[in-house]
C-alpha atoms as a PDB file:
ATOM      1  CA  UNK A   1     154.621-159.125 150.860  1.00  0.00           C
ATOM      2  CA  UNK A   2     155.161-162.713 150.720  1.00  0.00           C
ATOM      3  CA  UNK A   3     153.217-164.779 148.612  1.00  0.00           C
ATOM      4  CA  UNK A   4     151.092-167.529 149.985  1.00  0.00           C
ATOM      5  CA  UNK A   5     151.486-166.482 153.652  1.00  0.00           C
ATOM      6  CA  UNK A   6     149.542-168.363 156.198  1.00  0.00           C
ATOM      7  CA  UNK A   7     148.877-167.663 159.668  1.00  0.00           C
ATOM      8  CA  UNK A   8     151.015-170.241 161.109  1.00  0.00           C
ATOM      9  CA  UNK A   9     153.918-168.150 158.491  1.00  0.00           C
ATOM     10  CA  UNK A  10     153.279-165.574 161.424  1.00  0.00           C
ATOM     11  CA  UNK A  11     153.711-168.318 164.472  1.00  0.00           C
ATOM     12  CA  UNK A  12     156.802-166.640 165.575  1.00  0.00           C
ATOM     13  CA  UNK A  13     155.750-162.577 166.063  1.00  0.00           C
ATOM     14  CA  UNK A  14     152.264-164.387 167.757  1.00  0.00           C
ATOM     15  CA  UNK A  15     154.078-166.759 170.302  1.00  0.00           C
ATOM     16  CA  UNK A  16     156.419-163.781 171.603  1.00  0.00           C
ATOM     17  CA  UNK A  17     153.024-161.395 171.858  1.00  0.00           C
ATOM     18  CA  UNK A  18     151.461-164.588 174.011  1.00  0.00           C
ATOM     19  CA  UNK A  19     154.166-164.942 175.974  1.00  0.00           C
ATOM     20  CA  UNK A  20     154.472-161.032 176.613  1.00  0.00           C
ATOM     21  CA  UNK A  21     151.191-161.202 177.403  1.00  0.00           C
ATOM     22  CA  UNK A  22     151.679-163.882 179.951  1.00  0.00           C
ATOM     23  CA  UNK A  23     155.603-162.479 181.612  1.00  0.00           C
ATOM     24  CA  UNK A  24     153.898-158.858 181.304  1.00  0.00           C
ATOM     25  CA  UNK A  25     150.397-158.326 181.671  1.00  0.00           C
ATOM     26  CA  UNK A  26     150.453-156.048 184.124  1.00  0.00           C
ATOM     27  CA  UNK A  27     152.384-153.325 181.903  1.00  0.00           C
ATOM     28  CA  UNK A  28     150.864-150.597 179.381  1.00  0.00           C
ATOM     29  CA  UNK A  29     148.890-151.596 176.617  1.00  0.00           C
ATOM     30  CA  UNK A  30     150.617-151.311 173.459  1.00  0.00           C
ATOM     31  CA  UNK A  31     149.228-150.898 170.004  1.00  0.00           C
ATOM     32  CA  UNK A  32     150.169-153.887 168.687  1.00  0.00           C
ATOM     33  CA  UNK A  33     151.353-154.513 165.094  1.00  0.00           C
ATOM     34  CA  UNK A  34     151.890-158.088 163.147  1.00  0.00           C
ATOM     35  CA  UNK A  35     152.046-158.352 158.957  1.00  0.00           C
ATOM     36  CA  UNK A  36     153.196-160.484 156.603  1.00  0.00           C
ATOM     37  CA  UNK A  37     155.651-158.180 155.533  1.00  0.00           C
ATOM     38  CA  UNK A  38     157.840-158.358 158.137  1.00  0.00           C
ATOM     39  CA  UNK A  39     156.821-162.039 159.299  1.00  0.00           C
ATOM     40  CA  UNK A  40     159.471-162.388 162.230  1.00  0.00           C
ATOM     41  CA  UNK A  41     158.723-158.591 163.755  1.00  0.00           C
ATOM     42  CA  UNK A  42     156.209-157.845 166.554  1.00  0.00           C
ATOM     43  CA  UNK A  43     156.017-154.078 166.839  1.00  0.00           C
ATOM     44  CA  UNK A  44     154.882-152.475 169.803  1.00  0.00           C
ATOM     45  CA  UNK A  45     153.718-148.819 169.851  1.00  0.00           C
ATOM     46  CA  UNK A  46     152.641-146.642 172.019  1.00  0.00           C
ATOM     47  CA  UNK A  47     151.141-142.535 171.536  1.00  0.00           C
ATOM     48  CA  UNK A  48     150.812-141.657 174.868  1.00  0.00           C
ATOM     49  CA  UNK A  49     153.898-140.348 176.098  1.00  0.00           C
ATOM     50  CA  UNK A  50     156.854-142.309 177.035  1.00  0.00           C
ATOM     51  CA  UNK A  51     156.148-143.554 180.455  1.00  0.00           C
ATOM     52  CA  UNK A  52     154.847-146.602 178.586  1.00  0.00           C
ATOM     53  CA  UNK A  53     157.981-147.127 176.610  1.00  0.00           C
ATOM     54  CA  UNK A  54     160.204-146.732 179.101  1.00  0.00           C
ATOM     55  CA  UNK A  55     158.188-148.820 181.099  1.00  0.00           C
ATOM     56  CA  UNK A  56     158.376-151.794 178.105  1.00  0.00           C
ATOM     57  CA  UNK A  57     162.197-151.254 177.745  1.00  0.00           C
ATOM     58  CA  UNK A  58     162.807-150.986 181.698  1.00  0.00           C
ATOM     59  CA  UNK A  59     160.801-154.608 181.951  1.00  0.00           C
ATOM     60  CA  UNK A  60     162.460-155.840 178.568  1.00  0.00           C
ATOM     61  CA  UNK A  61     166.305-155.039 179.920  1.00  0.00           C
ATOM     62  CA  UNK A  62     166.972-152.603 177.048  1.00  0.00           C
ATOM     63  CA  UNK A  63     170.183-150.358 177.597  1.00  0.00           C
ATOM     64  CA  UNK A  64     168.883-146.684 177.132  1.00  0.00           C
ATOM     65  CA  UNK A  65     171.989-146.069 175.329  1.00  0.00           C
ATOM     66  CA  UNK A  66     170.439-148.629 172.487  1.00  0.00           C
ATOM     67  CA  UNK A  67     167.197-146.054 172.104  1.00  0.00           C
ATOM     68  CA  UNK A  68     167.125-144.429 168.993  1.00  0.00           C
ATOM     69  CA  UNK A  69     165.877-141.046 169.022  1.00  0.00           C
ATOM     70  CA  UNK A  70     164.132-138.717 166.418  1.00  0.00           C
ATOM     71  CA  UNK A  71     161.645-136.433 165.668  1.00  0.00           C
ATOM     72  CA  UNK A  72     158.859-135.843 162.714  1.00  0.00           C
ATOM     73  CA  UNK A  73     156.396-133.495 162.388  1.00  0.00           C
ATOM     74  CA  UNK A  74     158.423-130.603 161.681  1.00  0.00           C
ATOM     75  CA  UNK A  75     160.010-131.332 165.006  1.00  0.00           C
ATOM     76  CA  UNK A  76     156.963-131.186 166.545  1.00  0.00           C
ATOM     77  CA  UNK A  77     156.902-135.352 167.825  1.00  0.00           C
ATOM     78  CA  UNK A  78     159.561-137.066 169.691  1.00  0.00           C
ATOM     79  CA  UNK A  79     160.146-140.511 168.504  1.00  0.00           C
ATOM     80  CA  UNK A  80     161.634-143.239 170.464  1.00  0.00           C
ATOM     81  CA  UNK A  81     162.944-146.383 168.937  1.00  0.00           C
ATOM     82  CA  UNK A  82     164.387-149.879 170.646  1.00  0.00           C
ATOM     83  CA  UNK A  83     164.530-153.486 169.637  1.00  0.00           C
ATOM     84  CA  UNK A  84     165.383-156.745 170.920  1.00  0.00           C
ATOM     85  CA  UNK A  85     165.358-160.478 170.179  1.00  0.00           C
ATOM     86  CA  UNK A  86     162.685-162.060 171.901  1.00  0.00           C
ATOM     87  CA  UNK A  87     161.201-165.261 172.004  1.00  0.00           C
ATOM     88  CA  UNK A  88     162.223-165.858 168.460  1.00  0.00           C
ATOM     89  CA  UNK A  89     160.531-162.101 166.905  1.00  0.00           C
ATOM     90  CA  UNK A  90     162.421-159.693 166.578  1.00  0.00           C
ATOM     91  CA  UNK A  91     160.656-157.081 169.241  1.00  0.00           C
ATOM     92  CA  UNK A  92     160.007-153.292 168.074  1.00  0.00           C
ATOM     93  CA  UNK A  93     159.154-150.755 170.727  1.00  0.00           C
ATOM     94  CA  UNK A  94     158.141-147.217 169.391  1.00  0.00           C
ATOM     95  CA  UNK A  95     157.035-143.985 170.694  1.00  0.00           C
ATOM     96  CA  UNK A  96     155.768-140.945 170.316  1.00  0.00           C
ATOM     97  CA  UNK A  97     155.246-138.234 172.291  1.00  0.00           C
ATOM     98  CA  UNK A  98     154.983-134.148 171.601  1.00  0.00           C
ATOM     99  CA  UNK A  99     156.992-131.916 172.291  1.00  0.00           C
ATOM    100  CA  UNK A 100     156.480-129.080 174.086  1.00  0.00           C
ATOM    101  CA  UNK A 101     156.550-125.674 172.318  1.00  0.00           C
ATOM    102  CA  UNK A 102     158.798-123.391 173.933  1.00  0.00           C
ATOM    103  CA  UNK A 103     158.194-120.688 176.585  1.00  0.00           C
ATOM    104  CA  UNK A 104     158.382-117.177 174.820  1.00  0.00           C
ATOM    105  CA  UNK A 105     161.404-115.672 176.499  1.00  0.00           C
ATOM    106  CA  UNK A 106     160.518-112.613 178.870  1.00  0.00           C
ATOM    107  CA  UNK A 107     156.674-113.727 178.504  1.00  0.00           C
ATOM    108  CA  UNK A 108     154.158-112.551 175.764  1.00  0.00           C
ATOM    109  CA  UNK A 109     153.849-108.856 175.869  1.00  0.00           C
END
């Protein structure tokens, strides 16, 4: 963590989440993350599924061959991962979503 961090030390992650706000209000609320520890990074999540990521990296011009993909939770969670410069922050996207367990073949019986 940095020492003596102010606010204004987090000016930059805060102006790109106002302007975001302004360019794309009318997208998916994200959860929205901003610390100290990471003082240039504005990290948008979202749990829902990923019609709200792709949604973020559709409106934010991210290649889909830039999306990181993994899972955790014993393979039970997808997890999507993106970033791109913006306004200054450096701009996270993340998502999860489960995965489906699979069909028993030839049905339960």
């Amino acid at each position: 963590m940095s020492e003596g961090l102010t606010l204004d030390g987090l000016s930059v992650p805060l102006r790109a989440l106002r302007l975001l706000a302004v360019d794309f209000g009318h997208l998916p609320a994200p959860v929205v993350d901003v610390t100290g520890i990471f003082p240039d990074r504005l990290k948008l999540s979202f749990h829902d599924g990923l019609y709200e990521f792709e949604s973020w990296r559709d409106a934010l011009n991210i290649a889909p061959d830039t999306v990181a993909y993994g899972t955790q939770g014993g393979g039970c969670t997808r997890v999507l991962k993106a970033s791109v410069e913006y306004a200054g922050a450096t701009l996270e996207l993340v998502a999860f979503a489960e995965i489906p367990a699979p069909e028993l073949v030839g049905g339960a019986g």
